[in-house]
N, C-alpha and C. Protein backbone atom coordinates (compact mmCIF):
# COMPACT_ATOMS: atom_id res chain seq x y z
N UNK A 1 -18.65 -41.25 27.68
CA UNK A 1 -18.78 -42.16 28.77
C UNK A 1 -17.87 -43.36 28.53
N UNK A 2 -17.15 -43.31 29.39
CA UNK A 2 -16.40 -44.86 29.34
C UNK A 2 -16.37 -45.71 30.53
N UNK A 3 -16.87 -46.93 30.10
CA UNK A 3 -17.22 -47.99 31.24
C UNK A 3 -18.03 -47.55 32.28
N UNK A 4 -19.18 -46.66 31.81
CA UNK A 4 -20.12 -46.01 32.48
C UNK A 4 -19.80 -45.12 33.76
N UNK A 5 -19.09 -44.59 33.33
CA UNK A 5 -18.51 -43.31 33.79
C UNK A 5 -18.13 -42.39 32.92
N UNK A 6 -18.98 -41.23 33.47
CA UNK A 6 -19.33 -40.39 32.32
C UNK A 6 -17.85 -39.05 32.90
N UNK A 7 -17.55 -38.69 31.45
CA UNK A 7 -16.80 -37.85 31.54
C UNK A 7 -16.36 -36.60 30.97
N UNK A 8 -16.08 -35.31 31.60
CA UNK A 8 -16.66 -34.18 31.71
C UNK A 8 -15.00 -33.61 31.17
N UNK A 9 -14.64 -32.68 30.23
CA UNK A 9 -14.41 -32.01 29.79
C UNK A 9 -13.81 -30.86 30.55
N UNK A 10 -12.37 -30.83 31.02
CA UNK A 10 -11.68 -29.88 32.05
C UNK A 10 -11.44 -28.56 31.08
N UNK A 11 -11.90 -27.47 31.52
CA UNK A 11 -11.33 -26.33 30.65
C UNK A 11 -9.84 -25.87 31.15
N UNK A 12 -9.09 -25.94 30.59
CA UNK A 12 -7.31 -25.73 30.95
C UNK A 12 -7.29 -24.49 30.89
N UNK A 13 -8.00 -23.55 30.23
CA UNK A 13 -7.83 -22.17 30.05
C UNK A 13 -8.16 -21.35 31.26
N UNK A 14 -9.23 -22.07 32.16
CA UNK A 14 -9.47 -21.30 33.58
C UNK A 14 -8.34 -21.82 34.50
N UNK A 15 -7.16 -22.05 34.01
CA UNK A 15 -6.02 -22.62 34.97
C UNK A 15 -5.30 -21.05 34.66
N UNK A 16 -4.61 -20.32 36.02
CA UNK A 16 -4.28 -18.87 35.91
C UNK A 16 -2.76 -19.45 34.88
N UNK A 17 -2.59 -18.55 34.34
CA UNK A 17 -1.07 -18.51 33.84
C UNK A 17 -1.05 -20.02 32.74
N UNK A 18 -1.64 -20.87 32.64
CA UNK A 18 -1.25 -22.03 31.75
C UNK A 18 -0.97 -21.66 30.10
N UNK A 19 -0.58 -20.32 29.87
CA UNK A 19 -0.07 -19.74 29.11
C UNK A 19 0.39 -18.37 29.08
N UNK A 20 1.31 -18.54 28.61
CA UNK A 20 2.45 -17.46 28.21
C UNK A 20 1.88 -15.82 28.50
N UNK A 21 1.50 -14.76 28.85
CA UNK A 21 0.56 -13.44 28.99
C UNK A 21 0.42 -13.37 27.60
N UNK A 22 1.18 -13.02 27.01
CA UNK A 22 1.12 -12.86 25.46
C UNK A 22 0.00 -13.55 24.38
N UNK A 23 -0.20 -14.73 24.58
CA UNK A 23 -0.81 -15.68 24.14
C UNK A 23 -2.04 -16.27 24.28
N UNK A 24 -3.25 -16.33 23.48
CA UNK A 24 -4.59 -16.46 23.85
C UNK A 24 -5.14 -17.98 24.35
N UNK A 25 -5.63 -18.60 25.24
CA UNK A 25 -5.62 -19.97 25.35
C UNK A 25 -6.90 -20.69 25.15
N UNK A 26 -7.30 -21.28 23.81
CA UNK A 26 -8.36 -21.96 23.51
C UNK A 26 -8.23 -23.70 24.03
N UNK A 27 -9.33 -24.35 24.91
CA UNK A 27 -9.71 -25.13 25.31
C UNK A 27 -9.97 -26.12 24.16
N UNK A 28 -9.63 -27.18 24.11
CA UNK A 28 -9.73 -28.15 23.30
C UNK A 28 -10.16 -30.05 24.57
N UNK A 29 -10.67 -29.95 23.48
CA UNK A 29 -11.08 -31.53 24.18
C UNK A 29 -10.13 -32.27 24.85
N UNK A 30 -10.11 -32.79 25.95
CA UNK A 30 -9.05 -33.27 27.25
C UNK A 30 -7.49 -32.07 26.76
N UNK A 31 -7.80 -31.05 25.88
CA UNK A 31 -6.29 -30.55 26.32
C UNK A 31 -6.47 -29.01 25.97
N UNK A 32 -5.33 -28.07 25.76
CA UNK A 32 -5.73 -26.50 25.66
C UNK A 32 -4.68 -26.47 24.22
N UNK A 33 -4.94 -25.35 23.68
CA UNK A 33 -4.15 -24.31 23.02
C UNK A 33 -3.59 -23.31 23.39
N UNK A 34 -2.30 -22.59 23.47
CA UNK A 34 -2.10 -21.71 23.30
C UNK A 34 -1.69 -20.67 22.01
N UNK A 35 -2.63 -19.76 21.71
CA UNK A 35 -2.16 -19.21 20.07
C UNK A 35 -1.82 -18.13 20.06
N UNK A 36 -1.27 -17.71 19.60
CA UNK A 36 -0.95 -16.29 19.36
C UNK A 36 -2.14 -15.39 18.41
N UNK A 37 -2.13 -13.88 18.55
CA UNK A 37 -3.01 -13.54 17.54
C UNK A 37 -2.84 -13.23 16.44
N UNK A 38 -3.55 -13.06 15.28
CA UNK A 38 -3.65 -12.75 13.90
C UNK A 38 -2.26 -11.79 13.70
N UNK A 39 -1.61 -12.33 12.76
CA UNK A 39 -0.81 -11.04 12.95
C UNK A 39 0.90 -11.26 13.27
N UNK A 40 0.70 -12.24 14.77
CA UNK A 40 1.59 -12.39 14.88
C UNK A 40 2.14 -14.00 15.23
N UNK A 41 3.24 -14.23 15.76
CA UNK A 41 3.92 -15.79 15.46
C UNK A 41 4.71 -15.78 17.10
N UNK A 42 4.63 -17.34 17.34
CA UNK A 42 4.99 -17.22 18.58
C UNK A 42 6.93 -17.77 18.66
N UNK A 43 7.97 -17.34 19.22
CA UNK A 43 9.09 -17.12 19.13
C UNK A 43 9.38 -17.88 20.16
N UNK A 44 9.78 -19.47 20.09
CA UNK A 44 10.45 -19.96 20.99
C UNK A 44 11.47 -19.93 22.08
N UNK A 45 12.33 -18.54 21.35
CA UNK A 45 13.19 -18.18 22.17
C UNK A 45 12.91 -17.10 22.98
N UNK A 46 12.16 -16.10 22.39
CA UNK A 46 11.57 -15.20 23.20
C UNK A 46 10.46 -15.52 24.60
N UNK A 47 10.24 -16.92 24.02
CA UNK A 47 9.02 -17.21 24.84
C UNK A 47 7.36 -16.46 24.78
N UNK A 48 7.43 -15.79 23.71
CA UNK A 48 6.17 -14.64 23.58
C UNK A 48 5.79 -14.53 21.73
N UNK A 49 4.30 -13.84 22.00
CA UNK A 49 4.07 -13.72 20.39
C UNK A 49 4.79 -12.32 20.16
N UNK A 50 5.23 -12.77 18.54
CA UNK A 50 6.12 -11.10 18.07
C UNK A 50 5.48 -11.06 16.65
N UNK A 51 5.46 -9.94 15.89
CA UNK A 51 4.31 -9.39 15.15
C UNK A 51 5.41 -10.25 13.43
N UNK A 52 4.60 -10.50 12.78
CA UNK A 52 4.75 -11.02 11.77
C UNK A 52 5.15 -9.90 10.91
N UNK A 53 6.11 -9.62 10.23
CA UNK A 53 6.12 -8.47 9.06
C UNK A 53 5.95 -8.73 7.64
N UNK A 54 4.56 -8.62 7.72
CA UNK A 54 4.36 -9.11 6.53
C UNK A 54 4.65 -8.47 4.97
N UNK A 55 5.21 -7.16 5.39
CA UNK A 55 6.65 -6.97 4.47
C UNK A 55 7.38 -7.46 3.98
N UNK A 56 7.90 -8.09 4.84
CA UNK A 56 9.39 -8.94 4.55
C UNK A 56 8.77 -9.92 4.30
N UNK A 57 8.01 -10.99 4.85
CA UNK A 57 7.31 -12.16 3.85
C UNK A 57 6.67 -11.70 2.32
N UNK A 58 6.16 -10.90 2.39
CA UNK A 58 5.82 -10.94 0.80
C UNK A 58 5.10 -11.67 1.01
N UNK A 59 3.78 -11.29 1.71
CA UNK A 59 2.68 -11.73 1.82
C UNK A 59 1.45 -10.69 1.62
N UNK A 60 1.96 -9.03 1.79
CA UNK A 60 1.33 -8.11 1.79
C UNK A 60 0.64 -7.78 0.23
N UNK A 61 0.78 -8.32 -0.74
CA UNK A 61 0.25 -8.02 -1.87
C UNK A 61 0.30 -6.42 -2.44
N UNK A 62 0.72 -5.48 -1.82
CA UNK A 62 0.64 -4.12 -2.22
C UNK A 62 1.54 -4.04 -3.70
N UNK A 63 1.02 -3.21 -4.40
CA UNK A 63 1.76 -2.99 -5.50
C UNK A 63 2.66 -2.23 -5.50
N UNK A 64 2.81 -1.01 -4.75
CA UNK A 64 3.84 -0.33 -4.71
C UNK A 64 4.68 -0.64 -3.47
N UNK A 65 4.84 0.26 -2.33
CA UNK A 65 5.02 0.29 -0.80
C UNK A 65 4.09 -0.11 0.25
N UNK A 66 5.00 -1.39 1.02
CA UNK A 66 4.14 -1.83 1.60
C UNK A 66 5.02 -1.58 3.29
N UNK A 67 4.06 -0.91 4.15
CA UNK A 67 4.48 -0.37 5.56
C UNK A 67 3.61 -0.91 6.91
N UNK A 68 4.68 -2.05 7.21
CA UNK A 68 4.29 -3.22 8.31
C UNK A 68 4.04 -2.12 9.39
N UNK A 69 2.69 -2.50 10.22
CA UNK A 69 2.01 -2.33 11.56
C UNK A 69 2.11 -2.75 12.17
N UNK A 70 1.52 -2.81 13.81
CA UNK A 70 1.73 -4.06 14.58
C UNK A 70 0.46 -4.76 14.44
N UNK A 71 0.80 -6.01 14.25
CA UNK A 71 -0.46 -7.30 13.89
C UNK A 71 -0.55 -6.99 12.20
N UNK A 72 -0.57 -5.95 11.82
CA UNK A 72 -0.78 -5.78 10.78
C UNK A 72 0.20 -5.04 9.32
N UNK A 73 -0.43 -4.42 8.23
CA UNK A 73 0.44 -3.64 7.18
C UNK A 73 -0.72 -2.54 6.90
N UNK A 74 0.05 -1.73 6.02
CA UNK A 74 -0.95 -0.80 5.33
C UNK A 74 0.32 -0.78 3.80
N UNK A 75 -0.92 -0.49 2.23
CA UNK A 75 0.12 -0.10 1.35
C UNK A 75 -0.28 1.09 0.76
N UNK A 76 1.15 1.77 0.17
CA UNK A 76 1.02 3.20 -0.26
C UNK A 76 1.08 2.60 -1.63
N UNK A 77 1.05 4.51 -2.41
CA UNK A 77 1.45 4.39 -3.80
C UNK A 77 2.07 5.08 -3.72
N UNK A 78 2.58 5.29 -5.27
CA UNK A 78 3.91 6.06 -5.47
C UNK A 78 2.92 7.78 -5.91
N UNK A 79 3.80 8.58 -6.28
CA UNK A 79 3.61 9.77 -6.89
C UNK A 79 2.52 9.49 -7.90
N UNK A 80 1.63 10.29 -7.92
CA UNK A 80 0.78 9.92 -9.42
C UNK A 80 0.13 8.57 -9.21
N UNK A 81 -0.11 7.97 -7.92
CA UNK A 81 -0.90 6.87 -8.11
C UNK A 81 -1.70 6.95 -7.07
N UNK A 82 -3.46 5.95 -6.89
CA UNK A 82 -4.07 6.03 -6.07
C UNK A 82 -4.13 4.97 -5.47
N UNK A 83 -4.47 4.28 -4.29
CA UNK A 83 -5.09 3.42 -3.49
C UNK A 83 -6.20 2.48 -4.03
N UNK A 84 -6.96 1.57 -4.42
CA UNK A 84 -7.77 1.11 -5.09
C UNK A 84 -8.53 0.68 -3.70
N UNK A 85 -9.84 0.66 -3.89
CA UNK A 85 -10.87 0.38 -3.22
C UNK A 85 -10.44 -1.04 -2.57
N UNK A 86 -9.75 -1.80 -3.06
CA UNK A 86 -8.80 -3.10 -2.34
C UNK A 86 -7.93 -2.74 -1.38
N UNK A 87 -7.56 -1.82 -1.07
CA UNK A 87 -6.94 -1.28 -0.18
C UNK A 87 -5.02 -2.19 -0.73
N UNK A 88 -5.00 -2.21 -1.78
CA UNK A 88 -3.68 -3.37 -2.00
C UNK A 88 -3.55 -2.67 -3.60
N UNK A 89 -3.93 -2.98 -4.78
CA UNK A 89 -3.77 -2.12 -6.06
C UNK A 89 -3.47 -0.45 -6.11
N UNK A 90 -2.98 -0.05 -7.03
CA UNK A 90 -2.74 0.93 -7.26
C UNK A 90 -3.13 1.23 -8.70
N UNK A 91 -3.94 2.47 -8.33
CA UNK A 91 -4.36 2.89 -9.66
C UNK A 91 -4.25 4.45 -10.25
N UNK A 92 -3.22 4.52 -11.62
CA UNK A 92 -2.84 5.97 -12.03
C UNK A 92 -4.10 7.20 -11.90
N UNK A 93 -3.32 8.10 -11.60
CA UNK A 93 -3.79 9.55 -11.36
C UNK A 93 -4.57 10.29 -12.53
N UNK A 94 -5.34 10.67 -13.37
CA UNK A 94 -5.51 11.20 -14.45
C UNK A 94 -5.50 12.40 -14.19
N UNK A 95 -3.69 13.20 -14.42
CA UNK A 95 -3.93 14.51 -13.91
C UNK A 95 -4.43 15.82 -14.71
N UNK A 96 -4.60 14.95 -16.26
CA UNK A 96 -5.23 16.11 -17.26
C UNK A 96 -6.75 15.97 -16.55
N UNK A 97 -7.59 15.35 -16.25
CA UNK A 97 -9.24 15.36 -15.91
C UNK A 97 -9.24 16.57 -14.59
N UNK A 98 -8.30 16.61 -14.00
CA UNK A 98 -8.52 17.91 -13.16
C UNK A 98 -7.12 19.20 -12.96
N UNK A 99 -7.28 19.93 -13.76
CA UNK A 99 -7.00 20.89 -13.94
C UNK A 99 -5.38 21.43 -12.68
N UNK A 100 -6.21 21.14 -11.53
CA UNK A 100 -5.56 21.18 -10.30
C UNK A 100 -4.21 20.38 -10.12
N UNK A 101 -4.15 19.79 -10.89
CA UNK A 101 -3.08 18.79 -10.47
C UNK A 101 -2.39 18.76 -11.94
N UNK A 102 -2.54 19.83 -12.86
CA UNK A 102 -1.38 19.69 -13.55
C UNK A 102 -1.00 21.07 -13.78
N UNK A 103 -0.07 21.56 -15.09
CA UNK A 103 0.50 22.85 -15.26
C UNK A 103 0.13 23.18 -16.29
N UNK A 104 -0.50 22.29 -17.14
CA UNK A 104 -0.80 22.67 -18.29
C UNK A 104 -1.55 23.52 -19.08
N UNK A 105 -1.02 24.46 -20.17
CA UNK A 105 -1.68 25.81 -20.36
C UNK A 105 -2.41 25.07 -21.90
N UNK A 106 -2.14 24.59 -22.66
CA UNK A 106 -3.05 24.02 -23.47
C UNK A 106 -3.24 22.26 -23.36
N UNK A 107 -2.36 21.50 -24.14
CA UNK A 107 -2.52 20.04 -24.01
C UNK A 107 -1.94 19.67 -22.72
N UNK A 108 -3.08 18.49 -22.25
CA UNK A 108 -2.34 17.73 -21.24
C UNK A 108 -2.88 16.56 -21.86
N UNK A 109 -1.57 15.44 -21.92
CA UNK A 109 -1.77 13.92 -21.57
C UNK A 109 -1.72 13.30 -20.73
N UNK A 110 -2.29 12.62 -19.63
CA UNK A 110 -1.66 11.63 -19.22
C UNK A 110 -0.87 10.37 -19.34
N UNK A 111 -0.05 10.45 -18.38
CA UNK A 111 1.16 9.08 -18.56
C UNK A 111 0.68 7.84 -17.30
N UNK A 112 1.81 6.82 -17.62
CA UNK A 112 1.44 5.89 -16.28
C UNK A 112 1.95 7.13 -15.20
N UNK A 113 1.39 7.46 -14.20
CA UNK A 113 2.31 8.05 -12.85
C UNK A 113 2.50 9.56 -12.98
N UNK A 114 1.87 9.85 -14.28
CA UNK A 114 2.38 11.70 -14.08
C UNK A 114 1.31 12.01 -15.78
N UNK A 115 2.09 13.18 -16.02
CA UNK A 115 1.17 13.81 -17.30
C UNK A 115 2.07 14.28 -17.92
N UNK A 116 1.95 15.16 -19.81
CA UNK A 116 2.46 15.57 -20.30
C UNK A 116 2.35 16.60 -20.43
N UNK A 117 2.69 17.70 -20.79
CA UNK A 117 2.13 18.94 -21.44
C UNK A 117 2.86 18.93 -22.88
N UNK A 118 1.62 20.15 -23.76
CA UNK A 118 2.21 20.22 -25.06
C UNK A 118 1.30 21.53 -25.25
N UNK A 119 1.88 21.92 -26.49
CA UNK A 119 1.21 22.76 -27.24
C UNK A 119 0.42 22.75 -28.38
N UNK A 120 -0.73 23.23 -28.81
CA UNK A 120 -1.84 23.34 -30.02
C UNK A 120 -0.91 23.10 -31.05
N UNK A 121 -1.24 22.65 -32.21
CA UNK A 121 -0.56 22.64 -33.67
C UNK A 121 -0.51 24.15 -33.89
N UNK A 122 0.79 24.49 -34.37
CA UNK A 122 1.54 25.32 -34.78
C UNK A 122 2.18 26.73 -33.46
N UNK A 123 1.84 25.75 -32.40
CA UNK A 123 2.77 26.63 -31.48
C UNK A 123 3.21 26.48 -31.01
N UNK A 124 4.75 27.09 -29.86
CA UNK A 124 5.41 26.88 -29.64
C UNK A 124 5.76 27.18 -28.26
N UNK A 125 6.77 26.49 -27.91
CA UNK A 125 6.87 26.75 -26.20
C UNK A 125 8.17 27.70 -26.09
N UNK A 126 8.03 28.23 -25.16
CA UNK A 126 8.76 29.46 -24.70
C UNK A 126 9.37 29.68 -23.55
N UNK A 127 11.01 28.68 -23.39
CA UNK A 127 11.42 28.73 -22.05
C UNK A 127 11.75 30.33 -21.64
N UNK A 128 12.07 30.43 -20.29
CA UNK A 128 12.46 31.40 -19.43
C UNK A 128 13.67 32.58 -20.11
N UNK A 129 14.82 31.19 -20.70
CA UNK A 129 15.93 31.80 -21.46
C UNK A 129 15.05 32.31 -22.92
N UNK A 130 14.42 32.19 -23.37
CA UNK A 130 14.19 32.86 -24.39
C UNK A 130 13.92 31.42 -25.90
N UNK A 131 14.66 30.47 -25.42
CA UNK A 131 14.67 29.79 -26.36
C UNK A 131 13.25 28.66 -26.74
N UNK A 132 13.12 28.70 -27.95
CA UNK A 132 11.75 27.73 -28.56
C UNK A 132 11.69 26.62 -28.52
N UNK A 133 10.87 25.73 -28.08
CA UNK A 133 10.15 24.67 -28.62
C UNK A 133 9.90 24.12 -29.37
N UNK A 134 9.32 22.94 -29.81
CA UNK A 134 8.35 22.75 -30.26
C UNK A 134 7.08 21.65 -29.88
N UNK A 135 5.65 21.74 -30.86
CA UNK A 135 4.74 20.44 -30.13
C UNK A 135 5.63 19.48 -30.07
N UNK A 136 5.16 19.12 -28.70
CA UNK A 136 5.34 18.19 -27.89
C UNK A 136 5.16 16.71 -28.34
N UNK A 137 4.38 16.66 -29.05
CA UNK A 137 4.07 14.95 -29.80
C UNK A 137 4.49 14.92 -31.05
N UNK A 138 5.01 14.30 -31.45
CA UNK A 138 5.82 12.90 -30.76
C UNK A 138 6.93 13.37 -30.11
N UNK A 139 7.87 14.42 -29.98
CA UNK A 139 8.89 14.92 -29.50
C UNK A 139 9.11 14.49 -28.13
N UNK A 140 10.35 14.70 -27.68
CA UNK A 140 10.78 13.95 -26.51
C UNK A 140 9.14 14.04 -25.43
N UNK A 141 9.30 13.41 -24.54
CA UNK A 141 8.10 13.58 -23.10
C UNK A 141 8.59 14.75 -22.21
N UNK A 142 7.99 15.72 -21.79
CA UNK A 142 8.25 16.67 -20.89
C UNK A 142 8.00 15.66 -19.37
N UNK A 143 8.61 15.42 -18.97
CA UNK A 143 7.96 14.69 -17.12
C UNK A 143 7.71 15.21 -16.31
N UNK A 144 8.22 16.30 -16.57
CA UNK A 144 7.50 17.27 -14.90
C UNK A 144 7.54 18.66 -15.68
N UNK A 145 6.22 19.21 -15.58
CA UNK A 145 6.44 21.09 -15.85
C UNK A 145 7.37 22.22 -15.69
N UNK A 146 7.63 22.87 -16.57
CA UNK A 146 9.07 23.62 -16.91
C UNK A 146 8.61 24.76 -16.12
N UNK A 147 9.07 25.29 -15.09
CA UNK A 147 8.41 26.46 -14.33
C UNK A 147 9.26 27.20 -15.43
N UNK A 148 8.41 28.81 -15.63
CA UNK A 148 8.36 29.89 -16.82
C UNK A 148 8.02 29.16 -17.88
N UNK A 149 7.49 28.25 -18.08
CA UNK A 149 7.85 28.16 -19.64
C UNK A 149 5.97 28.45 -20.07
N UNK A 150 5.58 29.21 -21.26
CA UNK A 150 4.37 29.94 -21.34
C UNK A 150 4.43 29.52 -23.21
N UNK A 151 3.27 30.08 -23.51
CA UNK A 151 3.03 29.67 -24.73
C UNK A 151 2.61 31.02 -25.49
N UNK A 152 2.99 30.81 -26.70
CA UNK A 152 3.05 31.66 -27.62
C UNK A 152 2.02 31.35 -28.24
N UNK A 153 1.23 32.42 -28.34
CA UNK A 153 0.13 31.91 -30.01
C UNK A 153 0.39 33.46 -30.90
């Protein structure tokens, strides 16, 4: 009330068009807002909201690959990695704990991102060409499974 005249609060947002289509318009005391939504940023030159990529800011937190949406992102992992209940971490595969997901005919280790294979003490691996092996530890890392290659006992 001023000078006893009381005064009432115009909503600007029931005015048609007093913002942009694009743009959501919150009512504020003697004046309005216009905002854009979550997501995205409003472009002076365009005159309209355009989607934020929060990719390219490096705002997305994903650990591996991160793949901008509209308003939004989603992040992947790489080979050998999972999704973490954060929907943002990535967490390694343990592909010796299931059988299915590796090649291995006796030892499997897992690595960051993949697994090893090896053979029992005192045996040997047996490529396709004919030629031997040996255990695998400490010896170089196998990184991906030798298709033919079988074990000798």
């Amino acid at each position: 009330m001023i000078n006893d005249v009381f005064m009432a609060d115009i909503d600007e947002c029931l005015t048609p068009n007093i913002c942009p289509a694009s743009l959501s318009c919150i009512n504020k005391e003697g004046s309005h807002e216009c905002r854009c939504s979550k997501g995205e940023f409003y472009d002076v030159v365009k005159n309209q909201c355009v989607d934020v990529d929060e990719c390219a800011e490096g705002t997305s937190l994903c650990d591996h690959t991160c793949i901008n949406l509209p308003k939004s992102y989603r992040c992947e992992c790489d080979k050998g990695y999972k999704l973490a209940d954060d929907r943002h971490a990535c967490i390694d595969i343990d592909e010796c704990e299931d059988s299915t997901l590796n090649t291995c005919g006796q030892e499997c280790r897992n690595t960051p991102g993949g697994f090893e294979c090896g053979c029992g003490a005192g045996d040997q691996r047996v490529r396709r060409d004919g030629q031997v092996g040996r255990h695998l530890w400490p010896s170089r890392p196998l990184q991906e499974p030798v298709p033919g290659l079988r074990v000798r006992v």
